[in-house]
C-alpha atoms as a PDB file:
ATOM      1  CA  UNK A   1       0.000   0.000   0.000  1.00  0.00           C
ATOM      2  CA  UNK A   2       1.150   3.646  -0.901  1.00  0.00           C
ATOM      3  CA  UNK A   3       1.479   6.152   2.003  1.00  0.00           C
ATOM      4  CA  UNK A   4      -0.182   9.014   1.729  1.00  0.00           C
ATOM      5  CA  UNK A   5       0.891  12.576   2.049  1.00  0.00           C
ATOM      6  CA  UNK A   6      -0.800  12.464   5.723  1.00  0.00           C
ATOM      7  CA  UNK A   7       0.135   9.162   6.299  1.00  0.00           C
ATOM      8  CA  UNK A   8       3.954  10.796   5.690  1.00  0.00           C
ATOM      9  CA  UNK A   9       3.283  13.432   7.587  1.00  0.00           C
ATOM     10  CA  UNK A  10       1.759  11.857  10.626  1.00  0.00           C
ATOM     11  CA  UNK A  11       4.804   9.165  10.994  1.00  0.00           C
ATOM     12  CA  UNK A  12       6.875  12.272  10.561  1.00  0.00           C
ATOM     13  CA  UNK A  13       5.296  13.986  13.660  1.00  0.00           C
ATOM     14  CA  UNK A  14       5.078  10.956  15.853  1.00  0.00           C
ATOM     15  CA  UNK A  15       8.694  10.617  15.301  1.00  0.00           C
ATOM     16  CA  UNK A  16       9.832  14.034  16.190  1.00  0.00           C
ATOM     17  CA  UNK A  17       7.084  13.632  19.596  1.00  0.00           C
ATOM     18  CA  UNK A  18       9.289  10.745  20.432  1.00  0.00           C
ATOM     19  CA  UNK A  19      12.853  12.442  20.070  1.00  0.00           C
ATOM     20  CA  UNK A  20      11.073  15.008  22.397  1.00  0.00           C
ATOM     21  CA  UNK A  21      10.237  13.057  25.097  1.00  0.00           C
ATOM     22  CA  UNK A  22      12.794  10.240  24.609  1.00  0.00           C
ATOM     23  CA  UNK A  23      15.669  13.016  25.160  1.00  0.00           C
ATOM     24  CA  UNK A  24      14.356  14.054  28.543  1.00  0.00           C
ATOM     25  CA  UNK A  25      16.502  13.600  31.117  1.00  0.00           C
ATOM     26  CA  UNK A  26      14.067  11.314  33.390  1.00  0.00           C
ATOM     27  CA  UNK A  27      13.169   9.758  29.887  1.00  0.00           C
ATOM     28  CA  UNK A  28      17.059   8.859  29.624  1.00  0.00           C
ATOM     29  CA  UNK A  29      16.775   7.743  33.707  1.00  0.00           C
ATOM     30  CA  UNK A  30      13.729   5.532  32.978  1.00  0.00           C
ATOM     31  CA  UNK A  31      15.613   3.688  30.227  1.00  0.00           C
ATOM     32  CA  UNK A  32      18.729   2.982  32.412  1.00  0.00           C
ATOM     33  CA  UNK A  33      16.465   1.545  35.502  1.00  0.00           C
ATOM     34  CA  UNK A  34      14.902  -0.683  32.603  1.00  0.00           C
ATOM     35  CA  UNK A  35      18.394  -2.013  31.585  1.00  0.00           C
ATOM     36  CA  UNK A  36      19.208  -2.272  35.007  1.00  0.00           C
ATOM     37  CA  UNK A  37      15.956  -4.770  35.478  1.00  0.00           C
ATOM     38  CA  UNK A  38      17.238  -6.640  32.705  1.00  0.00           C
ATOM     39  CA  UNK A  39      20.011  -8.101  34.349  1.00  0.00           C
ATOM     40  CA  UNK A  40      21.513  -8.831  31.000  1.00  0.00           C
ATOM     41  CA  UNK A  41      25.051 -10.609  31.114  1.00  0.00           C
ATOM     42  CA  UNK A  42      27.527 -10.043  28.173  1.00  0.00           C
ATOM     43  CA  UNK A  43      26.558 -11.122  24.916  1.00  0.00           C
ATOM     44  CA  UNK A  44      22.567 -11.934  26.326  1.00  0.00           C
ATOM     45  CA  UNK A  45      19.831 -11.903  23.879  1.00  0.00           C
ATOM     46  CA  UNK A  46      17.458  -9.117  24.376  1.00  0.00           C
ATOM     47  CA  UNK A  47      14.272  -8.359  22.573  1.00  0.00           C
ATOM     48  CA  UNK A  48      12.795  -4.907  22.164  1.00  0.00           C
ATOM     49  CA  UNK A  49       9.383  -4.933  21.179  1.00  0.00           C
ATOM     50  CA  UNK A  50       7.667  -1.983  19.072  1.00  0.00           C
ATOM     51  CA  UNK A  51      11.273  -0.362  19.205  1.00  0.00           C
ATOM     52  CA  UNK A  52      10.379   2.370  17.331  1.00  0.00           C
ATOM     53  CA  UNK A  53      13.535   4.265  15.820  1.00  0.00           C
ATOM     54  CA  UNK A  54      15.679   2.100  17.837  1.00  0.00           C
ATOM     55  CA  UNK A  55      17.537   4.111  20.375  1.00  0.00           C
ATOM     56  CA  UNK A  56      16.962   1.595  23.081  1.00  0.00           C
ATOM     57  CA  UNK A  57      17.859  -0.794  20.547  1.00  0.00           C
ATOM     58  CA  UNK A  58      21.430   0.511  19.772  1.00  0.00           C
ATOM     59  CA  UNK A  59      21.908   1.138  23.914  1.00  0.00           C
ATOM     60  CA  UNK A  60      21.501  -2.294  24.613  1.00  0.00           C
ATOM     61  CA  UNK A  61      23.577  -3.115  22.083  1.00  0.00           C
ATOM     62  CA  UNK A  62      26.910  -0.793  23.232  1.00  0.00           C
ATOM     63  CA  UNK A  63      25.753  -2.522  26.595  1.00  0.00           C
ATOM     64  CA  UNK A  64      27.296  -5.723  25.035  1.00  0.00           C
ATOM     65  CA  UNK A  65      23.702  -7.462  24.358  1.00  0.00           C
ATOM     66  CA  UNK A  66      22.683  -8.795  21.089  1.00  0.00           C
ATOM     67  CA  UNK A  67      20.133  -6.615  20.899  1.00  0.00           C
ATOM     68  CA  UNK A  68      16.955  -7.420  18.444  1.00  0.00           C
ATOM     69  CA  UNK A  69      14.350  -4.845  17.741  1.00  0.00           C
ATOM     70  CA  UNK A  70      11.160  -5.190  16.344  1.00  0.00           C
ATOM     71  CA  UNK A  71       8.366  -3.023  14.966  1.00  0.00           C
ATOM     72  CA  UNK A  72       5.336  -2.958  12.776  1.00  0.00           C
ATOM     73  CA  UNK A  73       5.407   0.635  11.555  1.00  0.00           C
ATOM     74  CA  UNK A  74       7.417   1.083   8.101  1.00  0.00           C
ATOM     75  CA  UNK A  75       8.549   4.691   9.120  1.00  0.00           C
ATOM     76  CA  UNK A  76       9.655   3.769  12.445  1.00  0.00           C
ATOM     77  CA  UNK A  77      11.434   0.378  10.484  1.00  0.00           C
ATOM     78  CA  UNK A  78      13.112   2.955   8.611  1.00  0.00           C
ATOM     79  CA  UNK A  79      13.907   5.444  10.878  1.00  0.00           C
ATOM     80  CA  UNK A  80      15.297   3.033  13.267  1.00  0.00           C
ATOM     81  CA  UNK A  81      17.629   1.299   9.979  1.00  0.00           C
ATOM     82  CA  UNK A  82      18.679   4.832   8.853  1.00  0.00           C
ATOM     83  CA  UNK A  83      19.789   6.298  12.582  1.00  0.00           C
ATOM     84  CA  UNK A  84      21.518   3.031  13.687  1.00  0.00           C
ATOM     85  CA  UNK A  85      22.948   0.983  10.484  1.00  0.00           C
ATOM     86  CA  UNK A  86      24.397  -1.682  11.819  1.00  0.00           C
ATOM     87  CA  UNK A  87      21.720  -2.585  14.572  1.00  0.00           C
ATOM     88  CA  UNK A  88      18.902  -5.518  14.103  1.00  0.00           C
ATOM     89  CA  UNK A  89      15.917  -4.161  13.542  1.00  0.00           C
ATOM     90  CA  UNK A  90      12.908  -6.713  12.172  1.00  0.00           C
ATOM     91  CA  UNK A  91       9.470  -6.285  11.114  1.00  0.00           C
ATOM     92  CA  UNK A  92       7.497  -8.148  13.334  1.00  0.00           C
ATOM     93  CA  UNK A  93       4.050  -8.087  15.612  1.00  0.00           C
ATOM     94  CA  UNK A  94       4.469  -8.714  19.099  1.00  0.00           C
ATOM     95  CA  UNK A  95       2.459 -12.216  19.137  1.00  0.00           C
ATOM     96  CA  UNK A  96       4.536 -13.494  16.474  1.00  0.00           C
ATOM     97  CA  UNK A  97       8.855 -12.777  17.368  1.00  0.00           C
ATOM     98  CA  UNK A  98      11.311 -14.044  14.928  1.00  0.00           C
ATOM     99  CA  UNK A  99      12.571 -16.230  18.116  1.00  0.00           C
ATOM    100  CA  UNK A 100      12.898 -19.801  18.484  1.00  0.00           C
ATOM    101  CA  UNK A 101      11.250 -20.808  21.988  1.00  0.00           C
ATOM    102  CA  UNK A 102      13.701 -20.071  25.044  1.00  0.00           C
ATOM    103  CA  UNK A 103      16.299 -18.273  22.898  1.00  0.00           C
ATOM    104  CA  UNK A 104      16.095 -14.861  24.637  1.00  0.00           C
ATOM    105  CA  UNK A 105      17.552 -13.585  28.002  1.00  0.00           C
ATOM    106  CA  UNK A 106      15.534 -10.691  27.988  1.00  0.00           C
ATOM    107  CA  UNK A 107      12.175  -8.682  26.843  1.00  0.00           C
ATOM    108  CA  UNK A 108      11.531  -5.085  26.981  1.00  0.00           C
ATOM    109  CA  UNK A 109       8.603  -3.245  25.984  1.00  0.00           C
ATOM    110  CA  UNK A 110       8.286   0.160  26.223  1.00  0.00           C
ATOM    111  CA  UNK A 111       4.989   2.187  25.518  1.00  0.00           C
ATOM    112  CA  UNK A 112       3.594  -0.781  23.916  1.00  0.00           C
ATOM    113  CA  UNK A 113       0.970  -2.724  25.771  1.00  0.00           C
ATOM    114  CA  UNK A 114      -1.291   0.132  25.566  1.00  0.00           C
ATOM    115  CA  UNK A 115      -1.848  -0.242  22.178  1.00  0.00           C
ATOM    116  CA  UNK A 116      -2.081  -3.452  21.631  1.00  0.00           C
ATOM    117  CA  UNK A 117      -5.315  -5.347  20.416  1.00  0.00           C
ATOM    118  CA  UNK A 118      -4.449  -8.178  22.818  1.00  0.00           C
ATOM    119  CA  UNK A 119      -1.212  -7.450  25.211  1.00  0.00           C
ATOM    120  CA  UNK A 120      -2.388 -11.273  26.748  1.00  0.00           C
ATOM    121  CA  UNK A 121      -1.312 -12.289  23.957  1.00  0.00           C
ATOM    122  CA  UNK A 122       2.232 -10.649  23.943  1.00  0.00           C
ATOM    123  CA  UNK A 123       2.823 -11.563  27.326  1.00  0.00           C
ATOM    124  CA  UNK A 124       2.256 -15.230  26.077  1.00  0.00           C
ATOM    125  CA  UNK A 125       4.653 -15.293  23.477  1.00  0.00           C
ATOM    126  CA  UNK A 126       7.360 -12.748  25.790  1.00  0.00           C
ATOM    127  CA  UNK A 127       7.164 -16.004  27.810  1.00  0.00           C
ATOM    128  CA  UNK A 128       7.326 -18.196  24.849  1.00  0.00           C
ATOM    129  CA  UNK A 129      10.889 -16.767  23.481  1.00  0.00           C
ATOM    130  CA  UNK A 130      12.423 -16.334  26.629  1.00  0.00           C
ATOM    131  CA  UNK A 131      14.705 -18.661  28.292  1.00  0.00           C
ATOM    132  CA  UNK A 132      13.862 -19.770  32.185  1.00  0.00           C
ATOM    133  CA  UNK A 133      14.904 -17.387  34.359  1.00  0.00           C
ATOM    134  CA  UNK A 134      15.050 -15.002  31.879  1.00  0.00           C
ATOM    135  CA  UNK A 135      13.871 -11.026  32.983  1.00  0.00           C
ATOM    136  CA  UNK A 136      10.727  -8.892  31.196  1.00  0.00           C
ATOM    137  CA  UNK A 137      10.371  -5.274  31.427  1.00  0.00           C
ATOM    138  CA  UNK A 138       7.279  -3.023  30.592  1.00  0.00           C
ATOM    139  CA  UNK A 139       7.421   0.022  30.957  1.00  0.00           C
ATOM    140  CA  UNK A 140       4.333   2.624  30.477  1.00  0.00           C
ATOM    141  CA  UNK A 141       2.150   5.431  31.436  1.00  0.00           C
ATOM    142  CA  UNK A 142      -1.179   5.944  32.720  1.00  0.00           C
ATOM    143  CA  UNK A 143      -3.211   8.228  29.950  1.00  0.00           C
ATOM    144  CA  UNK A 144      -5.679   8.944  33.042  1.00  0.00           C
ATOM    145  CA  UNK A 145      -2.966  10.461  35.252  1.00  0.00           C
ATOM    146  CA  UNK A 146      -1.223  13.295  33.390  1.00  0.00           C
ATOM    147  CA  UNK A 147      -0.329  16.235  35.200  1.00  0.00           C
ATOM    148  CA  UNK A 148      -0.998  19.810  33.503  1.00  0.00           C
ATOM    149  CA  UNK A 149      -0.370  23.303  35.143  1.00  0.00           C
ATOM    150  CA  UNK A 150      -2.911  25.416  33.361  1.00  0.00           C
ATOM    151  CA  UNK A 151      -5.544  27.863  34.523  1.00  0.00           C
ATOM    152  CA  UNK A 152      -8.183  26.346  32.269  1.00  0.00           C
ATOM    153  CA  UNK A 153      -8.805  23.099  34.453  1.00  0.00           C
ATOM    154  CA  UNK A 154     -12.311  21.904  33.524  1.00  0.00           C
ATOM    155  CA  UNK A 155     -11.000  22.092  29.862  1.00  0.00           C
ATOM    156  CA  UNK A 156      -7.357  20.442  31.056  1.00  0.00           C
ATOM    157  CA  UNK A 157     -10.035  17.362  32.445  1.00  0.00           C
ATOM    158  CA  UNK A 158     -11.994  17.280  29.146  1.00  0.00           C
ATOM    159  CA  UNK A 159      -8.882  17.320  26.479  1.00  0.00           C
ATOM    160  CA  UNK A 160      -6.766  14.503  29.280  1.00  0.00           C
ATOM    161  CA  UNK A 161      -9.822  12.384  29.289  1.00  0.00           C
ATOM    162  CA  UNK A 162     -10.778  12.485  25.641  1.00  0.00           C
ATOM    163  CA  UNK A 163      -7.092  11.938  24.472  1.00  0.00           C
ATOM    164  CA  UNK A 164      -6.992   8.548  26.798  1.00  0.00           C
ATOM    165  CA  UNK A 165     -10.102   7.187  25.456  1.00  0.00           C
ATOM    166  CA  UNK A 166      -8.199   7.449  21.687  1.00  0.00           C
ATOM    167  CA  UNK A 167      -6.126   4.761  22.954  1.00  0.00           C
ATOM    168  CA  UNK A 168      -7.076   0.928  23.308  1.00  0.00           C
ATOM    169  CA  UNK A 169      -6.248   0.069  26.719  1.00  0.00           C
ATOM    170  CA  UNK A 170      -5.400   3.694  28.483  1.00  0.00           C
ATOM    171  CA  UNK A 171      -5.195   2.517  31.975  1.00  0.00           C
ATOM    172  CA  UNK A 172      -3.368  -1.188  30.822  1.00  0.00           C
ATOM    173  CA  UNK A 173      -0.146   0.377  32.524  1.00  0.00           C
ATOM    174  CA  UNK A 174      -1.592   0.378  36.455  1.00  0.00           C
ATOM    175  CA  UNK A 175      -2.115  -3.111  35.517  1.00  0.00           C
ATOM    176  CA  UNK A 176       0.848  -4.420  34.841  1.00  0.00           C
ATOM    177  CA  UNK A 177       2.222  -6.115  37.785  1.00  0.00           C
ATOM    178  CA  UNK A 178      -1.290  -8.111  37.653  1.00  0.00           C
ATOM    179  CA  UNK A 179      -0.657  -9.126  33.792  1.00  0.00           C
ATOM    180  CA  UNK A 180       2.627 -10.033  34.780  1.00  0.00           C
ATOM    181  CA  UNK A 181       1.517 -12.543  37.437  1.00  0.00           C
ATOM    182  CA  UNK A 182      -1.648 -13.728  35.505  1.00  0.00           C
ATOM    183  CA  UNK A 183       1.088 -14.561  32.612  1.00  0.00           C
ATOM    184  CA  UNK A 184       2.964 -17.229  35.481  1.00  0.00           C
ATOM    185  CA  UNK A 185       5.573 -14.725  35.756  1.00  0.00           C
ATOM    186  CA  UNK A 186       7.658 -14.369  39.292  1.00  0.00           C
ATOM    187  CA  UNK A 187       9.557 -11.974  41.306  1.00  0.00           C
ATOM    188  CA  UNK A 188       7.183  -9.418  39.762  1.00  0.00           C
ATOM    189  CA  UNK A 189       8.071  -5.853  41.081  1.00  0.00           C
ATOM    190  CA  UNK A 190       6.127  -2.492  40.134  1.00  0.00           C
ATOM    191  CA  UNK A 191       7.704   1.313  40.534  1.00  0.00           C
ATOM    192  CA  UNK A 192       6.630   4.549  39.589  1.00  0.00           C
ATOM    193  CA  UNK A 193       8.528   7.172  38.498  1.00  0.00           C
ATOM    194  CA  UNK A 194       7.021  10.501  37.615  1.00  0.00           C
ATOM    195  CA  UNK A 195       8.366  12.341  34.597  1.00  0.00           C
ATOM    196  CA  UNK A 196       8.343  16.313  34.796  1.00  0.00           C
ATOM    197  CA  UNK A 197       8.787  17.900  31.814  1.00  0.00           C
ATOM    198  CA  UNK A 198       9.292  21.569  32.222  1.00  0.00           C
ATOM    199  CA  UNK A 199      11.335  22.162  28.722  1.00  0.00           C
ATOM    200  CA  UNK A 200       9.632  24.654  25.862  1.00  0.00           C
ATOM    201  CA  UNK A 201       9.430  21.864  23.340  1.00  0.00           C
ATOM    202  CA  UNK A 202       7.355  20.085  25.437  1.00  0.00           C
ATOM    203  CA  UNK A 203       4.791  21.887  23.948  1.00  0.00           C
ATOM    204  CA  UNK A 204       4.478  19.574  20.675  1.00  0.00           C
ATOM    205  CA  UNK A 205       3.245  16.771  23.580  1.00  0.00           C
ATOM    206  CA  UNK A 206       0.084  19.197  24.319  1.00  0.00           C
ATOM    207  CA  UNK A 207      -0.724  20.690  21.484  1.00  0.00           C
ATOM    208  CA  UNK A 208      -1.045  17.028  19.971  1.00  0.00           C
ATOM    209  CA  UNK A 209      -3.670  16.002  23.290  1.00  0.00           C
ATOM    210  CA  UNK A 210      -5.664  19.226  22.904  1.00  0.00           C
ATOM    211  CA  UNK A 211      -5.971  18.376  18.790  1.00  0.00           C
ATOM    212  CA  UNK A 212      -7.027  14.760  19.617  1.00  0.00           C
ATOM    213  CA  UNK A 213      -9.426  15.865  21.793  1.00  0.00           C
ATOM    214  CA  UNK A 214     -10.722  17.954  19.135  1.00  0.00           C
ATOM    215  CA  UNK A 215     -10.917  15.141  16.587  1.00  0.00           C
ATOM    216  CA  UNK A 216     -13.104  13.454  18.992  1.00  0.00           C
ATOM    217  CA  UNK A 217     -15.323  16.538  19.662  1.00  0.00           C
ATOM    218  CA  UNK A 218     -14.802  16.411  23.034  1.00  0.00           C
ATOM    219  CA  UNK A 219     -13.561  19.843  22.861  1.00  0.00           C
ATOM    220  CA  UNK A 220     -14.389  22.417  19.961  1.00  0.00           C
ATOM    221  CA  UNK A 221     -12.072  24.108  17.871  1.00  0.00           C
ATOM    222  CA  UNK A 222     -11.484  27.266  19.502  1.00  0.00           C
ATOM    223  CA  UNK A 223     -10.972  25.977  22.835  1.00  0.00           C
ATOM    224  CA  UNK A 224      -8.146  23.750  21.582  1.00  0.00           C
ATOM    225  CA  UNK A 225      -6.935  26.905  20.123  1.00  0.00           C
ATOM    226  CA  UNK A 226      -7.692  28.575  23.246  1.00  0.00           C
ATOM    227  CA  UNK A 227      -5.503  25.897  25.686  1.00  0.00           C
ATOM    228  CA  UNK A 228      -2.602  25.729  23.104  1.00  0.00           C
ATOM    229  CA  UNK A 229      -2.333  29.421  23.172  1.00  0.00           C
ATOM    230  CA  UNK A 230      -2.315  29.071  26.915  1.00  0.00           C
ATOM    231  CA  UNK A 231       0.637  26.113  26.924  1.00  0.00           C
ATOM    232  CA  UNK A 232       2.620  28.171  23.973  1.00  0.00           C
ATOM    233  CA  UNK A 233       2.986  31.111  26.224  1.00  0.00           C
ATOM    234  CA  UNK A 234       3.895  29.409  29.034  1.00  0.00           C
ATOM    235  CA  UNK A 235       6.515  27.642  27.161  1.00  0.00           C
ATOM    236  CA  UNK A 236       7.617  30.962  26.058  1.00  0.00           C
ATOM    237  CA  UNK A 237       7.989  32.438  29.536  1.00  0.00           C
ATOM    238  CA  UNK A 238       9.034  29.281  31.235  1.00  0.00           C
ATOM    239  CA  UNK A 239       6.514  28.301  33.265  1.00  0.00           C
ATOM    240  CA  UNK A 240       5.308  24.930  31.682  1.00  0.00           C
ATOM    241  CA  UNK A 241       4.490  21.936  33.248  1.00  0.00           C
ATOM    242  CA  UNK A 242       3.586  18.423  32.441  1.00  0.00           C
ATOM    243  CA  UNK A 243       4.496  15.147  35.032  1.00  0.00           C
ATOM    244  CA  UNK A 244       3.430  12.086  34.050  1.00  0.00           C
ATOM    245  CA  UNK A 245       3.812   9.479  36.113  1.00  0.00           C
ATOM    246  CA  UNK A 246       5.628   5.778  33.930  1.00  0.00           C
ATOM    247  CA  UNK A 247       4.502   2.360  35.584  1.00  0.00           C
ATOM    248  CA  UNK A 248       7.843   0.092  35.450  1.00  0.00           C
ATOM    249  CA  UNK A 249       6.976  -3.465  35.772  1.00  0.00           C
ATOM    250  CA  UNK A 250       9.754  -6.553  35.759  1.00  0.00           C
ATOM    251  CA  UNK A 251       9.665 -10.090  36.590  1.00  0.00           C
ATOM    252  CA  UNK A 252      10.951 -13.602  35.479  1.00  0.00           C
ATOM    253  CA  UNK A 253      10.383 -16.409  33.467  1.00  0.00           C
END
């Protein structure tokens, strides 16, 4: 199938709202705890699934993993080949790896489950390719629970809860350490860790919640104009604020 001019231009902004956020320094911190979870010895097999453009693909791999990435989005396949060259990214859906059973030492998926039509289903098969005793990682947010300083807080309530019902499974990431153990996974362990983002070009993050919420005519057009306006100038003077809080989950085969 061709893409489409908006197709194009949609993969292009989804990629640039993932630089943003991915940069962040608790973004960077999140990533490291995750690795850390891992456990991964030298040389380990380690999974990323829906790795996007591949960053935490190519950090596992300078990490001294044989790292594996996988996606189902073409743009993010290509980003993810053109950024990192010599890394191994695969196009693949997350209930059907390109793993033999037991071959990996680890499974990460980051901002994934969410979206998902059945993240049972990719828990089954994360504990189909990895070895025993082998570590998982999830790690996502709660589209509920976002955290926005503004002065227009009935409309802050409206464009937050119209953007989380956009997504499949919005709350899936309070649930995690349940999925895990419902999936015969032990040593399952859950932590929080709440990401502030205070930085101007945090802005692209709201402006694309209040224009959701205006595709789903939750909100009308000029009050999504009305609460971007609002964010853009506090970007501008420095008083923006976003904290979202990221649900890390980990246990074992």
């Amino acid at each position: 199938m061709t893409k489409t001019h908006s197709d194009r231009t949609d993969s292009a902004t989804l990629i640039r709202t993932l630089d943003v956020a991915e940069s962040m320094p608790g973004a960077v911190a999140l990533r490291e705890r995750g690795y850390e979870l891992l456990g991964l010895k030298p040389d380990a097999t380690v999974i990323d699934v829906g790795c996007g453009t591949g960053r935490a693909v190519a950090e596992l791999a300078e990490r001294g993993a044989r790292a594996i990435g996988v996606d189902l989005d073409p743009a993010m396949l290509t980003a993810a080949r053109q950024r990192f060259p010599g890394a191994d990214i695969r196009a693949a859906d997350a209930t059907t790896l390109p793993l033999a059973d037991g071959e990996a030492q680890g499974f990460r998926a980051d901002k994934v489950l969410h979206i998902l039509p059945e993240p049972d289903a990719a828990l089954a098969e994360a504990r189909r390719v990895l070895a025993p005793g082998g570590r998982i990682v999830l790690v996502g947010q709660d589209w509920d629970t976002l955290v926005v300083d503004s002065g227009l807080g009935e409309l802050t309530r409206r464009i937050i809860t119209a953007r989380a019902d956009t997504i499949p499974h919005p709350r899936i990431a309070r649930a995690y350490r349940n999925l895990l153990l419902d999936s015969g996974f032990t040593d399952v362990t859950l932590e929080v860790h709440t990401a502030i983002f205070t930085d101007a070009s945090t802005r692209l993050l709201l402006a694309n919640h209040a224009t959701a919420a205006r595709d789903t005519g939750a909100i009308t057009a000029a009050e999504a104009e009305q609460w971007i306006v609002e964010q853009d100038r506090r970007a501008a003077t420095g008083r923006l604020m976003l904290a979202v809080p990221m649900f890390l989950a980990a246990g074992t085969r």
